[in-house]
Every structure is written in structure tokens, then in C-alpha cells.
PDB file of N, CA and C in Angstrom:
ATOM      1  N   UNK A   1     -52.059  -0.640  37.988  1.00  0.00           N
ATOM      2  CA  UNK A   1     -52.110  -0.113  36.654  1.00  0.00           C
ATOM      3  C   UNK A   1     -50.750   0.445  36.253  1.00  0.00           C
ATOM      4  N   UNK A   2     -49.866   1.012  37.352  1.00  0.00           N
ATOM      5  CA  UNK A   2     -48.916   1.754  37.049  1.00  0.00           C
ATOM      6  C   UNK A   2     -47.648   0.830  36.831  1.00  0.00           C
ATOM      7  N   UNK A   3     -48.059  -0.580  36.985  1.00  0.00           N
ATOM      8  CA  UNK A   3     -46.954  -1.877  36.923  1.00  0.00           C
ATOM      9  C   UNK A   3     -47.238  -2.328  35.539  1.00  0.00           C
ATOM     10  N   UNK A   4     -48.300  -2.185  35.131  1.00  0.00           N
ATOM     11  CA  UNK A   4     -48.829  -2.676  33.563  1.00  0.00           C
ATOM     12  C   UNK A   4     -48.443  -1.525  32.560  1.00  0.00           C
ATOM     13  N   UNK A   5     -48.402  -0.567  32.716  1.00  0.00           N
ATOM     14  CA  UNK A   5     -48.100   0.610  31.888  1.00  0.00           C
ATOM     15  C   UNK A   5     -46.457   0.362  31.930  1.00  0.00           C
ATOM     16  N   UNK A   6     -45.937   0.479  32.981  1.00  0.00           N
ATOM     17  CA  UNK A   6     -44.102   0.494  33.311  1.00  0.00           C
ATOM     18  C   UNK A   6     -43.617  -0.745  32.079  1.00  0.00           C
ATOM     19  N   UNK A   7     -44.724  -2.346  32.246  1.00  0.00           N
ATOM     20  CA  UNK A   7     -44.187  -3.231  31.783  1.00  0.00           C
ATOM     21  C   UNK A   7     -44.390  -3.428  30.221  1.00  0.00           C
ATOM     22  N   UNK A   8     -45.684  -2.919  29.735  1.00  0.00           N
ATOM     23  CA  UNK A   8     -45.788  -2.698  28.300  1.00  0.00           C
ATOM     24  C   UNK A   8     -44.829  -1.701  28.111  1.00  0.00           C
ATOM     25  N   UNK A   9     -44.217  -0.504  28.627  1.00  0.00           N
ATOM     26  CA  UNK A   9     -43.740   0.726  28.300  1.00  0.00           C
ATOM     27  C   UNK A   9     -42.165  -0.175  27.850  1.00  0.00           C
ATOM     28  N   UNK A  10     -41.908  -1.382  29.007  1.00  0.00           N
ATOM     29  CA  UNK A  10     -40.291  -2.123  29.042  1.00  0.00           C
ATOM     30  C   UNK A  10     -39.848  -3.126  27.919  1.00  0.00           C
ATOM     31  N   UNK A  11     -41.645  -3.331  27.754  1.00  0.00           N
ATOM     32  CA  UNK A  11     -41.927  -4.372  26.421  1.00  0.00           C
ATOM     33  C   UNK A  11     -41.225  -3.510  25.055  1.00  0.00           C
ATOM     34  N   UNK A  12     -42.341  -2.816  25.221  1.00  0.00           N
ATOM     35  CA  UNK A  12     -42.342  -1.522  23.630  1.00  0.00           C
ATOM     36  C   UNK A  12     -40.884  -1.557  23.529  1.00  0.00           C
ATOM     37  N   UNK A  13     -39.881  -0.766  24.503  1.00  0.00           N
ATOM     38  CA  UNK A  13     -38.490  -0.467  24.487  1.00  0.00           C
ATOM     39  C   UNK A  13     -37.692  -2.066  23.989  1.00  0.00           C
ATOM     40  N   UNK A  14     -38.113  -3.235  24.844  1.00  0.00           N
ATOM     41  CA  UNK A  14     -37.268  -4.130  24.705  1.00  0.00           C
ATOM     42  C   UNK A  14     -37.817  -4.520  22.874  1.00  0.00           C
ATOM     43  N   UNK A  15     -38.858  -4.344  22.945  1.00  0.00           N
ATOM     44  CA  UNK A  15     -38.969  -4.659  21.121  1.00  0.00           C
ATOM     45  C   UNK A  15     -38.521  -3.809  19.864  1.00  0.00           C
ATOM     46  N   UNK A  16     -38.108  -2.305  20.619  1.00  0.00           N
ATOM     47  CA  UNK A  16     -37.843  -1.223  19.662  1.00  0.00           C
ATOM     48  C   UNK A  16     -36.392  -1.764  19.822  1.00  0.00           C
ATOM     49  N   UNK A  17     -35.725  -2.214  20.422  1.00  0.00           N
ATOM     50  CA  UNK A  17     -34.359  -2.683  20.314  1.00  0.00           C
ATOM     51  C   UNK A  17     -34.015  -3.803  19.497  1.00  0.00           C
ATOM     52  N   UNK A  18     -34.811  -4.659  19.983  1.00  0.00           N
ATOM     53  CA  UNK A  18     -35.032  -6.041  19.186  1.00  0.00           C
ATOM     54  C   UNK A  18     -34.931  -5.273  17.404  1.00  0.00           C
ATOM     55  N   UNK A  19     -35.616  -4.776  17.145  1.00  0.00           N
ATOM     56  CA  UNK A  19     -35.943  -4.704  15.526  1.00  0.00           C
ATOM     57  C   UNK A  19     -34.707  -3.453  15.523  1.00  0.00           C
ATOM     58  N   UNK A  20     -34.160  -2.639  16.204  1.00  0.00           N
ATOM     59  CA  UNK A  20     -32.916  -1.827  15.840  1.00  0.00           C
ATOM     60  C   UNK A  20     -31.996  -2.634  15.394  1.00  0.00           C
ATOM     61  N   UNK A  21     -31.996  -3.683  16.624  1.00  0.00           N
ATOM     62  CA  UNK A  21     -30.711  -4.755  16.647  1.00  0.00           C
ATOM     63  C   UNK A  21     -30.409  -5.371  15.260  1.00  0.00           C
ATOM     64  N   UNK A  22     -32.204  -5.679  14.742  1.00  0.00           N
ATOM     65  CA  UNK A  22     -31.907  -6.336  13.315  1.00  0.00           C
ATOM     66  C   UNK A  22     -31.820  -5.757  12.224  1.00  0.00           C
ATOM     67  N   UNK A  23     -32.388  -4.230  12.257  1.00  0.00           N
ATOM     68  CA  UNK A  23     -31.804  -3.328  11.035  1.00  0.00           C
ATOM     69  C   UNK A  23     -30.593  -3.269  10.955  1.00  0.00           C
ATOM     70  N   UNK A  24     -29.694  -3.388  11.865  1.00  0.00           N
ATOM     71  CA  UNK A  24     -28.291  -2.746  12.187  1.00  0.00           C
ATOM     72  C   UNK A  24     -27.554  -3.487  11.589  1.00  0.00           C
ATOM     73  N   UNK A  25     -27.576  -4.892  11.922  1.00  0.00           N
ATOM     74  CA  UNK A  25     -27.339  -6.180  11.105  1.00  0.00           C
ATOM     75  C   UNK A  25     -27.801  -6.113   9.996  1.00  0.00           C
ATOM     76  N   UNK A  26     -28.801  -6.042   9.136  1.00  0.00           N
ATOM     77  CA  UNK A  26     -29.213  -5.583   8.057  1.00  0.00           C
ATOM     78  C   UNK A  26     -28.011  -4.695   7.181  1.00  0.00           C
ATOM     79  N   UNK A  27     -27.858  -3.518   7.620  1.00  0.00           N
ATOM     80  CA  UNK A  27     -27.364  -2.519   7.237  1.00  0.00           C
ATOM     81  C   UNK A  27     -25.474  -3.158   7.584  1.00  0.00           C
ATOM     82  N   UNK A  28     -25.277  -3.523   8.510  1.00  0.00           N
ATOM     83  CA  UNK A  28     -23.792  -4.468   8.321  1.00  0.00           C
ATOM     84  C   UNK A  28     -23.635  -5.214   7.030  1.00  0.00           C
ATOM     85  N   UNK A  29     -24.565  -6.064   6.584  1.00  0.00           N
ATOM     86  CA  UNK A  29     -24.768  -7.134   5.802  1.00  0.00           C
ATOM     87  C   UNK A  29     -24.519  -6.523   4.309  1.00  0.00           C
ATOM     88  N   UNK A  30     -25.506  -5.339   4.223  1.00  0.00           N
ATOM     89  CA  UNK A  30     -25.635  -4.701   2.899  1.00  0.00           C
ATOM     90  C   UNK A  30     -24.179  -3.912   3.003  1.00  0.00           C
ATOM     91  N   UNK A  31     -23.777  -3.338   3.714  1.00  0.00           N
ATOM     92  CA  UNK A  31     -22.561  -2.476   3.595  1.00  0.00           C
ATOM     93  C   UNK A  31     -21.627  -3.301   3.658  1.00  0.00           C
ATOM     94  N   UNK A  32     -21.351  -4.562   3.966  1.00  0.00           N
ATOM     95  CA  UNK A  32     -20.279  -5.996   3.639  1.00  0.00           C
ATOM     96  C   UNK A  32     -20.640  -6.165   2.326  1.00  0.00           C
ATOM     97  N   UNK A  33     -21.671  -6.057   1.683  1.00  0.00           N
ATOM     98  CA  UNK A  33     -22.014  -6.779   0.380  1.00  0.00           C
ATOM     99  C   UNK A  33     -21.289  -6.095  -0.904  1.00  0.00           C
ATOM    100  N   UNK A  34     -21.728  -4.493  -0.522  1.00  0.00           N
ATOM    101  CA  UNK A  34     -21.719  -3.708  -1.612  1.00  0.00           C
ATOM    102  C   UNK A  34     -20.347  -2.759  -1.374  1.00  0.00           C
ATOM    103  N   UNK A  35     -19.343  -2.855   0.009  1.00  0.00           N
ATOM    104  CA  UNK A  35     -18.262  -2.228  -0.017  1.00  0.00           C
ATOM    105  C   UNK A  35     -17.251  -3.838   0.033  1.00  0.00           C
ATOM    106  N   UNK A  36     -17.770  -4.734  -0.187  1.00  0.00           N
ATOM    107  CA  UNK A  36     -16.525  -6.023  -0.685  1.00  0.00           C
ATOM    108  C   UNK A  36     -15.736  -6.498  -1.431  1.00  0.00           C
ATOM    109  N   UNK A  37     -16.672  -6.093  -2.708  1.00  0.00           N
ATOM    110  CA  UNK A  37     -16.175  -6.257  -3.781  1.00  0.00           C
ATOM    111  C   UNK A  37     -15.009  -4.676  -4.199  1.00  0.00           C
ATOM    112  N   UNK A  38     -15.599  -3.581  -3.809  1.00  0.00           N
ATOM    113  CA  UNK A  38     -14.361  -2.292  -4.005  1.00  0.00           C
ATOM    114  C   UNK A  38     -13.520  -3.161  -2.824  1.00  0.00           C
ATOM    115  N   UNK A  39     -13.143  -3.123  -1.706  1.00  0.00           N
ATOM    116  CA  UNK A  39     -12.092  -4.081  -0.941  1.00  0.00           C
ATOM    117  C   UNK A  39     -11.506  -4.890  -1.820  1.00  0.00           C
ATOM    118  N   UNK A  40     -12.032  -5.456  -1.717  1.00  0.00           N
ATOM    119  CA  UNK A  40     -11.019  -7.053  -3.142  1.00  0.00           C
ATOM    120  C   UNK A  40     -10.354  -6.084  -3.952  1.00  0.00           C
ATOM    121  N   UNK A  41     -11.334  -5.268  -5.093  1.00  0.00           N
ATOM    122  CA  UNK A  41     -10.380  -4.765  -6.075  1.00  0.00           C
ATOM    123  C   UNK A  41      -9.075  -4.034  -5.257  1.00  0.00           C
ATOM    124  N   UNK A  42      -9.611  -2.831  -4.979  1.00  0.00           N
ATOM    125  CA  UNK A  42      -8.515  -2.168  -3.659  1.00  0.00           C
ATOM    126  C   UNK A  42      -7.485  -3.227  -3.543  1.00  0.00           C
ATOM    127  N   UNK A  43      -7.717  -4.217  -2.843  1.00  0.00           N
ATOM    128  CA  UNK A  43      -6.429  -4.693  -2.435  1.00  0.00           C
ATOM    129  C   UNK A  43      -5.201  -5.884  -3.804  1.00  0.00           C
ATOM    130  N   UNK A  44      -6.422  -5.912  -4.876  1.00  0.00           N
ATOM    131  CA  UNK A  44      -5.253  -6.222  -6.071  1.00  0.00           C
ATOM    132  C   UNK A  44      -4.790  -5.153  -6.667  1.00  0.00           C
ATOM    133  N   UNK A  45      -5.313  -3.862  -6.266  1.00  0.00           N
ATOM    134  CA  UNK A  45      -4.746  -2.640  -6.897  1.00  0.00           C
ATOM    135  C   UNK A  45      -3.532  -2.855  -6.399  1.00  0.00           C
ATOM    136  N   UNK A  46      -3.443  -3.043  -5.060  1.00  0.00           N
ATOM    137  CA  UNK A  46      -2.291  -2.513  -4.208  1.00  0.00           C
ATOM    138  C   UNK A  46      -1.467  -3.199  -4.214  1.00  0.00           C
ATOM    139  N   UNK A  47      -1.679  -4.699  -4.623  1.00  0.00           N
ATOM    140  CA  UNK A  47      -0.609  -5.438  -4.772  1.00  0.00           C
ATOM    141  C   UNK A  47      -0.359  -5.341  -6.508  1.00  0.00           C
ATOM    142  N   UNK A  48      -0.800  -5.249  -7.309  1.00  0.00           N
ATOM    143  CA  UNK A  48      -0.534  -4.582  -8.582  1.00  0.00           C
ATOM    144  C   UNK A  48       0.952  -3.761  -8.593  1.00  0.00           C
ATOM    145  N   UNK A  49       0.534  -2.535  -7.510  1.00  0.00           N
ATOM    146  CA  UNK A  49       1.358  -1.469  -7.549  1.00  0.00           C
ATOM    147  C   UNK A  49       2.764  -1.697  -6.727  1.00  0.00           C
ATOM    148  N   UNK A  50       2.468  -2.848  -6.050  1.00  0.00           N
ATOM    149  CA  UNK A  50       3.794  -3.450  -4.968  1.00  0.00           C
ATOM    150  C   UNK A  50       4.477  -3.770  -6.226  1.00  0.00           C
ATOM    151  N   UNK A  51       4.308  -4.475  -6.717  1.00  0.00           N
ATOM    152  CA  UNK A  51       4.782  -5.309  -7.976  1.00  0.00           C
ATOM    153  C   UNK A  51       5.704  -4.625  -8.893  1.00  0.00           C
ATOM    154  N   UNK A  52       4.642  -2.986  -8.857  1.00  0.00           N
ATOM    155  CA  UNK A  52       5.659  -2.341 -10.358  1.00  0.00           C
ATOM    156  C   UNK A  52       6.179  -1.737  -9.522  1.00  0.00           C
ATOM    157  N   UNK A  53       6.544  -1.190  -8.200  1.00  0.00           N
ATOM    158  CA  UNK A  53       7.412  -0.600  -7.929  1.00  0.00           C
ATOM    159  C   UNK A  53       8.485  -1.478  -7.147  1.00  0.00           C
ATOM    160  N   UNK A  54       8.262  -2.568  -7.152  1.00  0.00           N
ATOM    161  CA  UNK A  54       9.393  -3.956  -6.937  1.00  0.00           C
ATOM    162  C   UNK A  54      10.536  -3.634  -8.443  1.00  0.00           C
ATOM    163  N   UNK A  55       9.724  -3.688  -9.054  1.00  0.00           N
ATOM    164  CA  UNK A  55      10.166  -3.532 -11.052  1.00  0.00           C
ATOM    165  C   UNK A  55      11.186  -2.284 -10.654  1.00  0.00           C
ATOM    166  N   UNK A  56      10.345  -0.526 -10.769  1.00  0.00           N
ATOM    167  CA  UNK A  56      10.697   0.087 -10.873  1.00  0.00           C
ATOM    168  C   UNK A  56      12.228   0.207  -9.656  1.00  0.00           C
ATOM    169  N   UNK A  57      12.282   0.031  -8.599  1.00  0.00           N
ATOM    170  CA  UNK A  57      13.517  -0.170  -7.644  1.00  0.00           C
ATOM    171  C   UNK A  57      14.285  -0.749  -7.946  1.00  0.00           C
ATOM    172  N   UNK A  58      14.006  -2.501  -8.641  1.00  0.00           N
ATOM    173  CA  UNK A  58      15.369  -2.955  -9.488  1.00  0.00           C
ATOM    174  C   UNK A  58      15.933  -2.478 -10.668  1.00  0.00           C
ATOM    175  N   UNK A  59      15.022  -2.014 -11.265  1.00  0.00           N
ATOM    176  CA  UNK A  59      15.350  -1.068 -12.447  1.00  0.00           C
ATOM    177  C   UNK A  59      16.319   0.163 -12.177  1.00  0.00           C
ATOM    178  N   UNK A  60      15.720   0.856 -11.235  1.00  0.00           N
ATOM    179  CA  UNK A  60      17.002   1.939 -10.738  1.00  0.00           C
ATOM    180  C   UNK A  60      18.070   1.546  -9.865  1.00  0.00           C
ATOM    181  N   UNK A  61      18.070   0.122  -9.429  1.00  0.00           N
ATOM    182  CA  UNK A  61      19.142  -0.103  -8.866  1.00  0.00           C
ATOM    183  C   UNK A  61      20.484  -0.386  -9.678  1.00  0.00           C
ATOM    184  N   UNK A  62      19.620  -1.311 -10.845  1.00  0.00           N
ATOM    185  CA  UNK A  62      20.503  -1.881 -11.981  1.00  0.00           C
ATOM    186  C   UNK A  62      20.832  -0.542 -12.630  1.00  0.00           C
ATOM    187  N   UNK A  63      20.429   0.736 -12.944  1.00  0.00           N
ATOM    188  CA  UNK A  63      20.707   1.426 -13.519  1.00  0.00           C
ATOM    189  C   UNK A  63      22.241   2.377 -12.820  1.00  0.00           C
ATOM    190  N   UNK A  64      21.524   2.495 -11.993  1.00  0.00           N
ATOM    191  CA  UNK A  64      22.877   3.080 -10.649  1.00  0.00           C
ATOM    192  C   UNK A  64      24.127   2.268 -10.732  1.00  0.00           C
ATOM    193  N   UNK A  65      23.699   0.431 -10.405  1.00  0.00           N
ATOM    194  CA  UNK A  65      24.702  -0.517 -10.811  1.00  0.00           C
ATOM    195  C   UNK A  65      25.719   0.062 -12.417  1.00  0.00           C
ATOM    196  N   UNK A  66      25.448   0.241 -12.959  1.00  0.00           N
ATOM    197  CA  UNK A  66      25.566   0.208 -14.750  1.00  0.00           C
ATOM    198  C   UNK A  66      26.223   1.909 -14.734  1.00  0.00           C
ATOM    199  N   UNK A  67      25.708   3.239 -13.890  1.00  0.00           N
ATOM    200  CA  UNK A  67      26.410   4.318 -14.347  1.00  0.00           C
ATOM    201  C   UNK A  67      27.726   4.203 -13.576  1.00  0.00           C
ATOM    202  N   UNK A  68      27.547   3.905 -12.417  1.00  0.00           N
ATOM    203  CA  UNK A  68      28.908   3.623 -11.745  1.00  0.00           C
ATOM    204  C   UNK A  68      29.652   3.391 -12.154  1.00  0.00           C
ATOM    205  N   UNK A  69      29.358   1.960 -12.927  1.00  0.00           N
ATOM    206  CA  UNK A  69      30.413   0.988 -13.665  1.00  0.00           C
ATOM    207  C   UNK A  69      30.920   2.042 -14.833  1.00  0.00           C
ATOM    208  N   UNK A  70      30.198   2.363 -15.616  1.00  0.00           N
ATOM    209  CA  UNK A  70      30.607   3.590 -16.494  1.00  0.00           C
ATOM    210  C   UNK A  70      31.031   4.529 -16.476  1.00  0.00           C
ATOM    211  N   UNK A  71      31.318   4.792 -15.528  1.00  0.00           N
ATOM    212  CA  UNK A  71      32.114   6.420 -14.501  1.00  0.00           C
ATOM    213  C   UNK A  71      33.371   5.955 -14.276  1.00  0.00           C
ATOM    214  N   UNK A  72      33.395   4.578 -13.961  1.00  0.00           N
ATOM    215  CA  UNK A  72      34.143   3.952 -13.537  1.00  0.00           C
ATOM    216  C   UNK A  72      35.307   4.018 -14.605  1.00  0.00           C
ATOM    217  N   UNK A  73      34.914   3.222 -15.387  1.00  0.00           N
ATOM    218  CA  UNK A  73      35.594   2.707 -16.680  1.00  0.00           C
ATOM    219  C   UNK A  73      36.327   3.857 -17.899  1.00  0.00           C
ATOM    220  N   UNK A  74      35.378   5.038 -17.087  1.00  0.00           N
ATOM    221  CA  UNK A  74      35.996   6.222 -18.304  1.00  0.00           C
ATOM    222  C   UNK A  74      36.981   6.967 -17.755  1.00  0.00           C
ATOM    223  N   UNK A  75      36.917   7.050 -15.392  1.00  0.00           N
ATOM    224  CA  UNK A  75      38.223   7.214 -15.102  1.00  0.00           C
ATOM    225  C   UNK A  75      39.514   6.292 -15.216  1.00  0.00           C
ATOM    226  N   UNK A  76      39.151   5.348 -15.145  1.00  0.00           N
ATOM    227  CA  UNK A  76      40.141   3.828 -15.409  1.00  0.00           C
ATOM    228  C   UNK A  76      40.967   4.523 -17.110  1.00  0.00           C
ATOM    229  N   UNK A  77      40.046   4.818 -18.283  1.00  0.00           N
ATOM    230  CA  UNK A  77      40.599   5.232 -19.211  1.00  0.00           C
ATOM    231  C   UNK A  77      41.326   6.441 -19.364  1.00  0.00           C
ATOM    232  N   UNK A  78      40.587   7.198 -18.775  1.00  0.00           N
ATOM    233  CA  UNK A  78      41.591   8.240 -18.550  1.00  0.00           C
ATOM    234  C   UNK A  78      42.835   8.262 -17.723  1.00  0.00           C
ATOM    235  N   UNK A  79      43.120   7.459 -16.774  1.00  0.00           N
ATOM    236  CA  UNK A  79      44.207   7.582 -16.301  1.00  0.00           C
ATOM    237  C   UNK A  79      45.227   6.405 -16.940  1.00  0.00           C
ATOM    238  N   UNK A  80      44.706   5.475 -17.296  1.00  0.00           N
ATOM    239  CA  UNK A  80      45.452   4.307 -19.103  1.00  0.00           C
ATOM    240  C   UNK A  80      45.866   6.028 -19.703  1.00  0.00           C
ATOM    241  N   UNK A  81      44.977   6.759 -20.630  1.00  0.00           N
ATOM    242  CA  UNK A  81      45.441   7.395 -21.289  1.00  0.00           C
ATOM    243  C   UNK A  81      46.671   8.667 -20.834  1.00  0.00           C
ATOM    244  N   UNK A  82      46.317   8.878 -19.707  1.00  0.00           N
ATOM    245  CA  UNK A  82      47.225   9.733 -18.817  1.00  0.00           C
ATOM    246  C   UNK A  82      48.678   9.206 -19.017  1.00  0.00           C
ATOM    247  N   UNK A  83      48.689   7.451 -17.913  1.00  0.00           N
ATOM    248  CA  UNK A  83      49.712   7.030 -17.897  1.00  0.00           C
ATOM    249  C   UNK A  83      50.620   6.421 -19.034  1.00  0.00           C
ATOM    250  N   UNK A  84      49.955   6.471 -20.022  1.00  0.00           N
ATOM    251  CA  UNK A  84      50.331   6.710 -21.490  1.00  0.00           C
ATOM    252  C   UNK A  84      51.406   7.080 -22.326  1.00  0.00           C
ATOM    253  N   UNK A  85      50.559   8.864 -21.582  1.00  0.00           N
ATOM    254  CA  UNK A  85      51.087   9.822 -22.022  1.00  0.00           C
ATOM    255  C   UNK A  85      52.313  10.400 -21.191  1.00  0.00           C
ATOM    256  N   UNK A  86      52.610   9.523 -20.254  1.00  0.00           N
ATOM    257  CA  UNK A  86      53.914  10.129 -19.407  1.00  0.00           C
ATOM    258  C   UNK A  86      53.132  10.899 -17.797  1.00  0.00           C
ATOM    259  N   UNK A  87      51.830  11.309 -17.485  1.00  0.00           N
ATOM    260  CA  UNK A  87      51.455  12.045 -16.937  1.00  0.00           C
ATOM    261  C   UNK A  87      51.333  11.654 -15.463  1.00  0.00           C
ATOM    262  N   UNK A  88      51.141  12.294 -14.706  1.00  0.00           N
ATOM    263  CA  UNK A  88      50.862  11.562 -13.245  1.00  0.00           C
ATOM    264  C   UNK A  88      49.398  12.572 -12.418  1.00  0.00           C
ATOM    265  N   UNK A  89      48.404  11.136 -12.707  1.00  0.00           N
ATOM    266  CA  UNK A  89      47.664  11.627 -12.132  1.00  0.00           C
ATOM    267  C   UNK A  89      47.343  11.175 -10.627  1.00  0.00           C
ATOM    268  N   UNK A  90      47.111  12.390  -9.917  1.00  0.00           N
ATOM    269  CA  UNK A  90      46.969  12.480  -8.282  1.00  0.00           C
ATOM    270  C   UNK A  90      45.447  11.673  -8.117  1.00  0.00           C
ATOM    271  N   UNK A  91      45.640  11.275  -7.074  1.00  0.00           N
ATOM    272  CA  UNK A  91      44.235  10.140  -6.659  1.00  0.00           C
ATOM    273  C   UNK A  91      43.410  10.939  -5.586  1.00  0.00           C
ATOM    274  N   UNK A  92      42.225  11.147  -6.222  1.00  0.00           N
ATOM    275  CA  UNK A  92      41.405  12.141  -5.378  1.00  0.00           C
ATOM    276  C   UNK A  92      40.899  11.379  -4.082  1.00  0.00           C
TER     277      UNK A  92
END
């Protein structure tokens, strides 16, 4: 009797697993379903945002490019206007 009780008792367990096993999967399935679609978006967000800050970096690069040049060009004039004027300017 105590081999029939042990083996229904191994049954019960091996079947309470069985049907865990398939809720679990269940619950994988639904949580793939309904967190997939936020994933997808998520990840065109993110490449969205690669994009404008690709933009925004050339933008401040070109801008940096462009004050330089303009810093540039107004010491270049000033020392035209210096050497002009007779003056001698020292080179920092």
C-alpha cells in the first residue's frame, strides 16, 4: 500500500509539474506578446535618437569648424590692420 500511495503521491507531483511547466510557457508567450511590440517601438526610439544626435554632433562640429575660422580671420585682420599701421605685433 505504501508503494501505491509513494507512486500516486510521484504521479500527482510529476503532473503538478507537467501543468506548471505549461503555465510558465503560457505566461512566456503572453509576456513575448504584449512586451514586443513596446521592444520594437523602444528600439526605433533609440535609433531615432542615434540619428538626431549624429545631426546634433555634426552640427556642433561644423559650428566649432566656422568660429575658429572666424577668430581666425578677425586676428589675421587685426594684425593686416596693425601691420598697416606701422605696428609690431608680438605672436602669442
Amino acid at each position: 500500500m505504501a508503494d501505491n500511495t509513494h507512486s500516486s503521491s510521484h504521479n500527482n507531483l510529476e503532473q503538478r509539474l507537467d501543468e506548471l511547466i505549461l503555465v510558465s510557457r503560457k505566461l512566456n508567450r503572453d509576456f513575448a506578446m504584449k512586451t514586443g511590440p513596446l521592444v520594437k517601438k523602444l528600439k526605433e526610439e533609440a535609433e531615432s535618437l542615434e540619428g538626431e544626435v549624429s545631426i546634433i554632433d555634426q552640427a556642433l562640429k561644423d559650428y566649432e569648424r566656422q568660429t575658429v575660422q572666424e577668430i581666425d580671420d578677425v586676428i589675421v585682420a587685426f594684425a593686416q590692420d596693425d601691420a598697416d599701421a606701422g605696428g609690431d605685433i608680438e605672436e602669442v
